[in-house]
N, C-alpha and C. Protein backbone atom coordinates (compact mmCIF):
# COMPACT_ATOMS: atom_id res chain seq x y z
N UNK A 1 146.53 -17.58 48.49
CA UNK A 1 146.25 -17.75 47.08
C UNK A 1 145.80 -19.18 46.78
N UNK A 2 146.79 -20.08 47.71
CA UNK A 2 146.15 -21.55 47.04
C UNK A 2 144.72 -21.85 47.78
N UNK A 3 144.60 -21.22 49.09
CA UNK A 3 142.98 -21.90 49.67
C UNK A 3 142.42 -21.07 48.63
N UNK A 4 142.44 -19.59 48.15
CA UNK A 4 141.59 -19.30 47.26
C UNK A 4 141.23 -19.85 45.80
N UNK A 5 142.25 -20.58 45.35
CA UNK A 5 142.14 -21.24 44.23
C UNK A 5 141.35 -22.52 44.50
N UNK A 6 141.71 -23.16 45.48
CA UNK A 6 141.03 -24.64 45.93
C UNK A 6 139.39 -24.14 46.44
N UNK A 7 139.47 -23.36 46.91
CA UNK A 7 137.78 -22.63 47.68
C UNK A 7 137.47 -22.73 45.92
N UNK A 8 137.43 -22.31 45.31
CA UNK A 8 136.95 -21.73 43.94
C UNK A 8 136.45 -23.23 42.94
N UNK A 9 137.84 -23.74 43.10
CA UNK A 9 137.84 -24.70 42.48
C UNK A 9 136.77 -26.16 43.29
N UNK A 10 136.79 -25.77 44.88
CA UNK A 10 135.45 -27.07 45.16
C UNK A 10 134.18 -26.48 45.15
N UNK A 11 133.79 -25.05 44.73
CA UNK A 11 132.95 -24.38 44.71
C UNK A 11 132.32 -24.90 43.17
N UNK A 12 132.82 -24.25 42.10
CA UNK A 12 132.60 -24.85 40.99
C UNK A 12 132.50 -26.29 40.52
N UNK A 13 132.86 -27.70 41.80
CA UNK A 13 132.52 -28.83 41.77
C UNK A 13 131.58 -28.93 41.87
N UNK A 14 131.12 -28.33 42.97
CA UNK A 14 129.73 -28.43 43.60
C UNK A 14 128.91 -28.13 42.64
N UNK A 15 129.30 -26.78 42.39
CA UNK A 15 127.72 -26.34 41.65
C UNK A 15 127.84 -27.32 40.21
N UNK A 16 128.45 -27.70 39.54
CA UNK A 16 128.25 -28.72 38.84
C UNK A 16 127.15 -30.05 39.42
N UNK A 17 128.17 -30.54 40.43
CA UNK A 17 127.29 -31.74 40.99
C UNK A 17 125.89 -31.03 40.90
N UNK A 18 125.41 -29.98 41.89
CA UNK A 18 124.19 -30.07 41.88
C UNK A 18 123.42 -29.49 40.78
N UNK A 19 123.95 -29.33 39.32
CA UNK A 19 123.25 -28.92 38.65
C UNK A 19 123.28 -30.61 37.70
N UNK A 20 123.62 -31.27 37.90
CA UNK A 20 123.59 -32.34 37.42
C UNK A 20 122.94 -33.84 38.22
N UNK A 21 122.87 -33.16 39.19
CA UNK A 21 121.62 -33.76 40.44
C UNK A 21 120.56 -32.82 39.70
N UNK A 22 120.03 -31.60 39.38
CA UNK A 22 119.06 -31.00 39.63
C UNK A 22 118.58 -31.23 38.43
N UNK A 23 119.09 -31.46 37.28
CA UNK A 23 118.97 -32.08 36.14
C UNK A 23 118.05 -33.61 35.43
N UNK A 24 118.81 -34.43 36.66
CA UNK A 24 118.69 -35.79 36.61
C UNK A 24 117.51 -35.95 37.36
N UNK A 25 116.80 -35.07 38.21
CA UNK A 25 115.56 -34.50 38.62
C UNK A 25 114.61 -34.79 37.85
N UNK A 26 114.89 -34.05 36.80
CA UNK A 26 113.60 -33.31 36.21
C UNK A 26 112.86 -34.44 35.19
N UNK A 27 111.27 -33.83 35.56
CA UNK A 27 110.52 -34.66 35.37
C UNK A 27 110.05 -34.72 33.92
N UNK A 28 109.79 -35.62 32.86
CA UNK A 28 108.97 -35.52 31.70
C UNK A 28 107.97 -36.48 31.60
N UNK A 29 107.03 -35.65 31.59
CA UNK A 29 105.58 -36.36 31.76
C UNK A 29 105.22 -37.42 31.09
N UNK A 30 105.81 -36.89 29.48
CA UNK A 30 105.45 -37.93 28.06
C UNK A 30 105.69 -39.43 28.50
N UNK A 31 107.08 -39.44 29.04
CA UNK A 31 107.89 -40.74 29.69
C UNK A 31 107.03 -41.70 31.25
N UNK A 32 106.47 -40.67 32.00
CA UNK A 32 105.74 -41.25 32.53
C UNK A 32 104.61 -41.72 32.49
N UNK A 33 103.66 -40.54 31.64
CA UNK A 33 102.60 -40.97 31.54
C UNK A 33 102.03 -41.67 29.87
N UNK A 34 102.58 -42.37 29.57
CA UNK A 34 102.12 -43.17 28.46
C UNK A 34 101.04 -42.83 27.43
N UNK A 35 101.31 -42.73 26.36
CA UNK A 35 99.82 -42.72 25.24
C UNK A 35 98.81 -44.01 25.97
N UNK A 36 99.14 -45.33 26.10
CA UNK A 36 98.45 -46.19 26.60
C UNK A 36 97.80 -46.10 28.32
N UNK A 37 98.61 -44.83 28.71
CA UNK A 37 97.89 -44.46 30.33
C UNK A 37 96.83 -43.71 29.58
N UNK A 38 97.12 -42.79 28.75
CA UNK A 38 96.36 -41.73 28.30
C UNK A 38 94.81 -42.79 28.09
N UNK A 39 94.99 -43.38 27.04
CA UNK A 39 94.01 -43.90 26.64
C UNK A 39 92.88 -45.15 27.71
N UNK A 40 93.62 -45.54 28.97
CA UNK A 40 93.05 -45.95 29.48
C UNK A 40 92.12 -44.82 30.51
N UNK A 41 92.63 -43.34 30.43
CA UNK A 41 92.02 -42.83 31.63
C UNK A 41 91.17 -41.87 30.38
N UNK A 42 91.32 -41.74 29.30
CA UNK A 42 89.91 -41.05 28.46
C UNK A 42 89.14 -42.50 27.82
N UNK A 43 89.74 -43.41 28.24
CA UNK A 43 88.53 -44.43 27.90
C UNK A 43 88.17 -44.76 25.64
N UNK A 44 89.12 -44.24 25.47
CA UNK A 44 89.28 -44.06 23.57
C UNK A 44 90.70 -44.07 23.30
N UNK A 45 90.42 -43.98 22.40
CA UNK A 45 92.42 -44.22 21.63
C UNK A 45 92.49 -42.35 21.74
N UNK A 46 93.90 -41.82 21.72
CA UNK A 46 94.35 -40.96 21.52
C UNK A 46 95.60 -40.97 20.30
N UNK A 47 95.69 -39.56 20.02
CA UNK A 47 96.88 -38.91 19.02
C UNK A 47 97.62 -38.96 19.69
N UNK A 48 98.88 -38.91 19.16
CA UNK A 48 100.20 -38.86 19.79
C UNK A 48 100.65 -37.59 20.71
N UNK A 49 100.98 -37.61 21.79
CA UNK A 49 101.11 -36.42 22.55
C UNK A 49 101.76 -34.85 22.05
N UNK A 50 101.50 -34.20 22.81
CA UNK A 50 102.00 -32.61 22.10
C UNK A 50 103.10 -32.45 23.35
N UNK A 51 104.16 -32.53 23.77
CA UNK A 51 105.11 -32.68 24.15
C UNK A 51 105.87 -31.19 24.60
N UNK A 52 106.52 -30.66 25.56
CA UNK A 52 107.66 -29.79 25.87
C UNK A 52 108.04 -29.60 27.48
N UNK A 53 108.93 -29.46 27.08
CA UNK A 53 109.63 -29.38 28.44
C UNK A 53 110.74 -27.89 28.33
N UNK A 54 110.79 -26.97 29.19
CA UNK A 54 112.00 -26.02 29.65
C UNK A 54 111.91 -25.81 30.68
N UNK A 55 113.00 -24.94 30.88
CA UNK A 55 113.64 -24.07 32.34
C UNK A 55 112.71 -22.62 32.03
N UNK A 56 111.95 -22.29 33.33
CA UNK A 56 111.65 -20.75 32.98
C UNK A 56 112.05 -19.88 34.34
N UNK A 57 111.22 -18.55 34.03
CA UNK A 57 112.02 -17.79 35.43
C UNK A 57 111.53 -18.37 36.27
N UNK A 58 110.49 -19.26 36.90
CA UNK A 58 109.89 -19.64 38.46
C UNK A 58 110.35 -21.17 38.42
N UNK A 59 111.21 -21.64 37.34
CA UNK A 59 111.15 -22.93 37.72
C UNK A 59 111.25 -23.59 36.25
N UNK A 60 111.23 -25.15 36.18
CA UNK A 60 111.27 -26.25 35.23
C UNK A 60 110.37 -26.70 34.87
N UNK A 61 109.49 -26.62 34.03
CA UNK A 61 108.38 -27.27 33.35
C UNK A 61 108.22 -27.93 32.40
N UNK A 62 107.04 -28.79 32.63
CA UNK A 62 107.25 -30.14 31.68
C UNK A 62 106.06 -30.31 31.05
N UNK A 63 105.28 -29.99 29.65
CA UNK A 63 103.87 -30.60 29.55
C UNK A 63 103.79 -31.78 28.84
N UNK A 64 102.83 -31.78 29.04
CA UNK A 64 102.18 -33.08 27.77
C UNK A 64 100.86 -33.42 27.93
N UNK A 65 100.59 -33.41 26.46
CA UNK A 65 98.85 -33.48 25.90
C UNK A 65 98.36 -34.13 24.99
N UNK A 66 97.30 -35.01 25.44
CA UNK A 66 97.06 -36.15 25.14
C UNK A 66 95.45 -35.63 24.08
N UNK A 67 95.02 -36.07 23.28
CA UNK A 67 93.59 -36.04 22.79
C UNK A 67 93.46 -36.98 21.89
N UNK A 68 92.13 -37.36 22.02
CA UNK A 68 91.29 -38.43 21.69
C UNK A 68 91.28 -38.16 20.48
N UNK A 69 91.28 -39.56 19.51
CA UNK A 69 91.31 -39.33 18.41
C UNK A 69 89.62 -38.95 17.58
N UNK A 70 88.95 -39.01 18.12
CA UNK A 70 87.66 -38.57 18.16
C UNK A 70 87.64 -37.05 19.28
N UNK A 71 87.07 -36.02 18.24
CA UNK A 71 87.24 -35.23 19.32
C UNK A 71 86.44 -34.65 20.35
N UNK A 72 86.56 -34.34 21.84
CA UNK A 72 86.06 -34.04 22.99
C UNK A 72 86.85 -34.82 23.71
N UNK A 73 87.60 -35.63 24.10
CA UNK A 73 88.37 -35.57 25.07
C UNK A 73 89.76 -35.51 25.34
N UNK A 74 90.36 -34.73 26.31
CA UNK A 74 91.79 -34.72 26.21
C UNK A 74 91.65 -35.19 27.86
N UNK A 75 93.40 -35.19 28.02
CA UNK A 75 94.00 -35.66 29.10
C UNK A 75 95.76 -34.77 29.02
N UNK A 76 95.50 -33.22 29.56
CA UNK A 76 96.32 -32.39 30.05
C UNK A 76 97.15 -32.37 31.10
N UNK A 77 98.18 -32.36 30.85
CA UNK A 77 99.48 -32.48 32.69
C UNK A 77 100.21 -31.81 32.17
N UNK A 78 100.92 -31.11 33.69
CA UNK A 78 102.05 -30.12 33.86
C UNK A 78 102.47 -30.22 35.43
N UNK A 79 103.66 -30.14 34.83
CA UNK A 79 104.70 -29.99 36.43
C UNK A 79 105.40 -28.91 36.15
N UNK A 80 105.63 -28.18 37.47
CA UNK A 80 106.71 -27.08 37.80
C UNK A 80 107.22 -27.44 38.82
N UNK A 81 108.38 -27.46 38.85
CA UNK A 81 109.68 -28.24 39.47
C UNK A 81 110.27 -27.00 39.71
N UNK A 82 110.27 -26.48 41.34
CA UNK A 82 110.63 -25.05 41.55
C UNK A 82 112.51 -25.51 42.14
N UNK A 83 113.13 -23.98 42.07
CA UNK A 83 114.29 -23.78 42.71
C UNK A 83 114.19 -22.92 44.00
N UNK A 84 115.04 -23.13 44.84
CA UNK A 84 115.32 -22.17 46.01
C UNK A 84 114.60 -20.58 45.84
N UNK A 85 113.83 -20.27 46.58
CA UNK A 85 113.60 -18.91 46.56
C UNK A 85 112.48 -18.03 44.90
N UNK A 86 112.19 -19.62 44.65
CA UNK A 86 110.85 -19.08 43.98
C UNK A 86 108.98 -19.93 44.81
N UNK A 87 108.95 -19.26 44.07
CA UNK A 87 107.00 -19.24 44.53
C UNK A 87 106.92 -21.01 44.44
N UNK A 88 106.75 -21.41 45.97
CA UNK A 88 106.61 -22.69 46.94
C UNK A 88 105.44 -23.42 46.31
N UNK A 89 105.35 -24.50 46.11
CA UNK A 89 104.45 -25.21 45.29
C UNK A 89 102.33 -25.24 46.24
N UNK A 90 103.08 -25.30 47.64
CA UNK A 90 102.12 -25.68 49.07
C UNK A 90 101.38 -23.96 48.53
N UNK A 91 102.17 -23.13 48.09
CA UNK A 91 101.53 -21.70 48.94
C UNK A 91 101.00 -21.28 47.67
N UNK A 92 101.32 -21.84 46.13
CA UNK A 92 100.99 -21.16 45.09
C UNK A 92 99.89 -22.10 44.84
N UNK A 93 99.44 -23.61 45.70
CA UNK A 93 97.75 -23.89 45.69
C UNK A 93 97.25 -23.25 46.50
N UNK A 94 97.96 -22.95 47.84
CA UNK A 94 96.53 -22.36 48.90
C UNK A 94 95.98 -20.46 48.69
N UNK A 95 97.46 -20.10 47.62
CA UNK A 95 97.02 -18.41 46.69
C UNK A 95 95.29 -19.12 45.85
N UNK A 96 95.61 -20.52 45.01
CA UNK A 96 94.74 -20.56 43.62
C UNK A 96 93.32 -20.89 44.58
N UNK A 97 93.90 -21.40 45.49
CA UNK A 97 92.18 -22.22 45.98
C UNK A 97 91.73 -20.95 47.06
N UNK A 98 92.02 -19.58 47.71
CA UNK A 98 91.70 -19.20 48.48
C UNK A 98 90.49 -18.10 47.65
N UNK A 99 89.43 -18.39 49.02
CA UNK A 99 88.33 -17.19 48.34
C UNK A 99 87.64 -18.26 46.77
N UNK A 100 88.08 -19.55 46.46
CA UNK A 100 87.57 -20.03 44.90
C UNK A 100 86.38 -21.43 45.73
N UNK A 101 84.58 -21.08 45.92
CA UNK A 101 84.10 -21.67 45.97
C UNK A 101 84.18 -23.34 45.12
N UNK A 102 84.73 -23.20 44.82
CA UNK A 102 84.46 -24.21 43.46
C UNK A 102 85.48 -25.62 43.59
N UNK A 103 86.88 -25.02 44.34
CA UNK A 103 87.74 -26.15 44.98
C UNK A 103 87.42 -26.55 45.76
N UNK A 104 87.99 -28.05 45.61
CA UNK A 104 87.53 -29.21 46.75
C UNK A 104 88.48 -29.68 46.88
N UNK A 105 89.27 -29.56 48.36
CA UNK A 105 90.35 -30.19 48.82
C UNK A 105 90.18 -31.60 48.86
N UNK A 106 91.44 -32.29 48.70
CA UNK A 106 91.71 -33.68 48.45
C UNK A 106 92.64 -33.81 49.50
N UNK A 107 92.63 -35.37 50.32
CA UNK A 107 93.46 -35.92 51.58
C UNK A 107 94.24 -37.28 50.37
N UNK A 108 95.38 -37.28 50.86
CA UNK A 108 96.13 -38.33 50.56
C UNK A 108 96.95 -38.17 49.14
N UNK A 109 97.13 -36.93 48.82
CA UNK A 109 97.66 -36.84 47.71
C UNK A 109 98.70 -35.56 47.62
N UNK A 110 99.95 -35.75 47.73
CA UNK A 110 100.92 -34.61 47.75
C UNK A 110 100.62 -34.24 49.53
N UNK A 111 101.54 -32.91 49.13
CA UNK A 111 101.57 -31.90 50.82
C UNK A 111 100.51 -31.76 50.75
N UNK A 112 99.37 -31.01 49.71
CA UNK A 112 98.25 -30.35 49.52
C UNK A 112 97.50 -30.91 47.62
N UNK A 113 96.21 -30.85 47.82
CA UNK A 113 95.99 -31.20 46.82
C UNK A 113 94.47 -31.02 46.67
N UNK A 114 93.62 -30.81 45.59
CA UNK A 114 92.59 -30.23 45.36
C UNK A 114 91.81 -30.50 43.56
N UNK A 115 90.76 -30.30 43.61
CA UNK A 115 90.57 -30.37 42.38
C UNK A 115 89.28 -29.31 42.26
N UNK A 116 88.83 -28.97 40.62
CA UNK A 116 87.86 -27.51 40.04
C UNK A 116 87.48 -28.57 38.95
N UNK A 117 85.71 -28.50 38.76
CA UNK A 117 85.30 -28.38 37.91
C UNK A 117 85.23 -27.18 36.93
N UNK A 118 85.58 -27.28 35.82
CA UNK A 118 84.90 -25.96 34.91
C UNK A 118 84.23 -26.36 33.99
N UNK A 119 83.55 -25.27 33.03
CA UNK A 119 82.77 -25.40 32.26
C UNK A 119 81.50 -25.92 32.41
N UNK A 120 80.62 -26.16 31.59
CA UNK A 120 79.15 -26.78 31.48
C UNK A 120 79.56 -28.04 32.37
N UNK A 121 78.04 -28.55 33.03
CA UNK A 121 77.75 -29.61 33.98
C UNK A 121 78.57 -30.95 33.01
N UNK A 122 78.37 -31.08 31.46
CA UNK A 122 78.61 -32.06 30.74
C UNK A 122 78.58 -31.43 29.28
N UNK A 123 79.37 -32.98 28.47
CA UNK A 123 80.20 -31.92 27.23
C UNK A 123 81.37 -32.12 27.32
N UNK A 124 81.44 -31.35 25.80
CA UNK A 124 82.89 -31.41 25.46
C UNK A 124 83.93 -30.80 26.33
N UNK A 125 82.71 -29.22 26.60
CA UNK A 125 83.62 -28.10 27.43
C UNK A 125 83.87 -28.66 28.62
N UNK A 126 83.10 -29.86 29.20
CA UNK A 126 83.31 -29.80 30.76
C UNK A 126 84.83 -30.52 30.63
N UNK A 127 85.53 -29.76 32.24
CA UNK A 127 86.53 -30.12 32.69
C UNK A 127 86.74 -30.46 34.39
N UNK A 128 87.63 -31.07 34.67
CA UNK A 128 88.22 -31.47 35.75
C UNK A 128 89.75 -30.94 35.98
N UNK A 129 89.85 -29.99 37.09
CA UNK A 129 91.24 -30.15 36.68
C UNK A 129 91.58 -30.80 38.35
N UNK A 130 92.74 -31.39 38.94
CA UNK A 130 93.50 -31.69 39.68
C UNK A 130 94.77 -30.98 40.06
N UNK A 131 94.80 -30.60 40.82
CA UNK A 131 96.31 -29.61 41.56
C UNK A 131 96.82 -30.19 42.61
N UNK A 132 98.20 -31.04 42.58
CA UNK A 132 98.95 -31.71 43.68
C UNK A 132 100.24 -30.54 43.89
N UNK A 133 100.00 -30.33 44.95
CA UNK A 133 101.49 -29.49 45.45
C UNK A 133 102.32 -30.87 46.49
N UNK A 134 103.23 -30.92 46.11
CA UNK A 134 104.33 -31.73 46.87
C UNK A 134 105.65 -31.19 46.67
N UNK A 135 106.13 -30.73 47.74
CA UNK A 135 107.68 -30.72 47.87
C UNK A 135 107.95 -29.43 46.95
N UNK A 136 108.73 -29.49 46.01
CA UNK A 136 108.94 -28.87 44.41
C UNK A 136 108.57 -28.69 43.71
N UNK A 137 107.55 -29.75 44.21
CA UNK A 137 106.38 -29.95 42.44
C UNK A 137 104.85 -29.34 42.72
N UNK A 138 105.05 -28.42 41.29
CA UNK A 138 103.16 -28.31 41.36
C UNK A 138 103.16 -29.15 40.11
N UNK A 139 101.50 -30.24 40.39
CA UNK A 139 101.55 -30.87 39.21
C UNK A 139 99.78 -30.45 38.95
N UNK A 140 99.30 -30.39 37.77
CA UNK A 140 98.32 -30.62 37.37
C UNK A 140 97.67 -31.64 36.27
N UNK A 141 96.55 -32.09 36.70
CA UNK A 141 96.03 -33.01 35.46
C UNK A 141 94.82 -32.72 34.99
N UNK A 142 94.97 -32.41 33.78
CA UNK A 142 93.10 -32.26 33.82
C UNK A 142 92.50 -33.02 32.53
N UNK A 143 91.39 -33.62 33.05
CA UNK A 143 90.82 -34.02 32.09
C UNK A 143 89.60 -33.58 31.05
N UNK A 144 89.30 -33.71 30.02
CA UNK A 144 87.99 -33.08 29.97
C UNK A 144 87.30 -34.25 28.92
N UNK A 145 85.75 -34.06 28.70
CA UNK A 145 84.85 -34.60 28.24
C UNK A 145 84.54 -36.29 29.12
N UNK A 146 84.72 -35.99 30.14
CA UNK A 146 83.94 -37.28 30.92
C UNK A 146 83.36 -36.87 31.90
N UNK A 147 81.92 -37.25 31.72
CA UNK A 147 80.72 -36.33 32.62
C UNK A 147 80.92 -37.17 34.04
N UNK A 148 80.98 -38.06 34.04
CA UNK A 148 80.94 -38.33 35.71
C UNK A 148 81.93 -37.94 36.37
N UNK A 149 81.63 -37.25 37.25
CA UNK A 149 83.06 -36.20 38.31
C UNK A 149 83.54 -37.10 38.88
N UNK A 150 82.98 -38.30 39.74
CA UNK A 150 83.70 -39.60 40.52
C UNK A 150 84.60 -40.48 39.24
N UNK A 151 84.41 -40.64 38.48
CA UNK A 151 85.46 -40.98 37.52
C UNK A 151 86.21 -40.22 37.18
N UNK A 152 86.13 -38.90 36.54
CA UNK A 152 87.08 -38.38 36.08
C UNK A 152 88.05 -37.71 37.11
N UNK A 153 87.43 -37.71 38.41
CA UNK A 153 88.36 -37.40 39.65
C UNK A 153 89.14 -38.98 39.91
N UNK A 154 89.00 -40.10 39.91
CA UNK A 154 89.75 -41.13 40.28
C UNK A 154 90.80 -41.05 39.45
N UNK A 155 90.50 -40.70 37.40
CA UNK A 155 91.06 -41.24 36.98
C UNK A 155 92.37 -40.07 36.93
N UNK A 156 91.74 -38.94 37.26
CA UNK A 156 92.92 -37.99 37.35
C UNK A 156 93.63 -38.14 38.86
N UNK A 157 93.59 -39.02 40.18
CA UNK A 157 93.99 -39.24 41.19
C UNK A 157 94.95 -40.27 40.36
N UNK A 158 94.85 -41.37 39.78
CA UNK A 158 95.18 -41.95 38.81
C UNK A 158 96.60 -42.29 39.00
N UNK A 159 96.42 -40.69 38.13
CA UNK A 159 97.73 -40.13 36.96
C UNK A 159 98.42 -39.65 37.86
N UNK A 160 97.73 -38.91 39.03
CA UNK A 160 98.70 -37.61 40.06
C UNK A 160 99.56 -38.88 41.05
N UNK A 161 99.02 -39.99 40.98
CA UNK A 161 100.09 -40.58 41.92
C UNK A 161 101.18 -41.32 40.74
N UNK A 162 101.13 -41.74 40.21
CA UNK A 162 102.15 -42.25 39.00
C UNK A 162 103.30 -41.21 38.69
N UNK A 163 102.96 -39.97 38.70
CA UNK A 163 103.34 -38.89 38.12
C UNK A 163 104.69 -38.52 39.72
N UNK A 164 103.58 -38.80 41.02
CA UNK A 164 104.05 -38.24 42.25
C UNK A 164 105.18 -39.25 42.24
N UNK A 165 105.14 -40.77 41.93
CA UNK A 165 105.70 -41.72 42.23
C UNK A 165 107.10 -41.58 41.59
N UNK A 166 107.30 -40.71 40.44
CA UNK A 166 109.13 -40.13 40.14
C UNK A 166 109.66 -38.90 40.32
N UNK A 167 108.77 -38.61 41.67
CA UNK A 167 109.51 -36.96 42.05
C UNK A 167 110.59 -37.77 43.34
């Protein structure tokens, strides 16, 4: 009776500790990535971010969204911060990029990492997005309304290591 009470009782320590490790984890973008990052990587002042963070069924997610106070450009991020025995950050880029002409793998950034143009060549509509899988984390950044792809790919490499730098 007493190992079963003590089993129980360091059982329920634990899972405390690690839900308070797993907690102290979690990432919020707003905090890392600055209105003043924002505005240096769309190159204009921005509005104040659109902000949220929860727990869902595949995991912990965090957004935040940045736009220019003139409008056509934003500066979009999201992390999913997975648990044990959901959909692996490495395997849920190499599902998005397989068979998708349009991704271009990236070296030096996360386990795996890649980026998609969409929309029109240039414009408001055009976008960039960035996909870093590391560890736990899928993160994305995307930017839109900056026509040169070598910029708006640096400046979203940018953000993905700042972002990588508090996982």
């Amino acid at each position: 009776m007493r190992r079963t009470i003590g089993a129980t009782v360091m059982l329920g320590v634990c899972a405390l500790a690690w839900n308070a490790r797993t907690a102290e984890n979690r990432i919020d973008l707003a905090a890392i990535i600055t209105k003043a990052d924002a505005q240096t990587a769309l190159g204009e002042a921005v509005k104040d971010p659109q902000v949220r963070s929860e727990e869902g069924a595949d995991g912990y997610y965090s957004r935040c969204n940045y736009y220019s106070e003139n409008p056509g450009r934003s500066l979009v991020l999201r992390i999913r911060q997975t648990s044990a025995g959901q959909l692996e950050p490495k395997k849920q880029l190499e599902e998005m990029s397989a068979g998708n002409n349009k991704f271009k793998a990236i070296t030096g950034l996360g386990d795996k990492a890649g980026f998609v143009k969409e929309g029109p060549e240039k414009g408001p509509g055009h976008a960039l997005l960035l996909y870093v899988a590391r560890a736990s984390a899928f993160i994305t950044v995307g930017i839109s309304g900056i026509d040169d792809e070598k910029a708006a790919t640096e400046k979203a490499k940018t953000i993905a290591k700042k972002i990588l730098g508090k996982l």
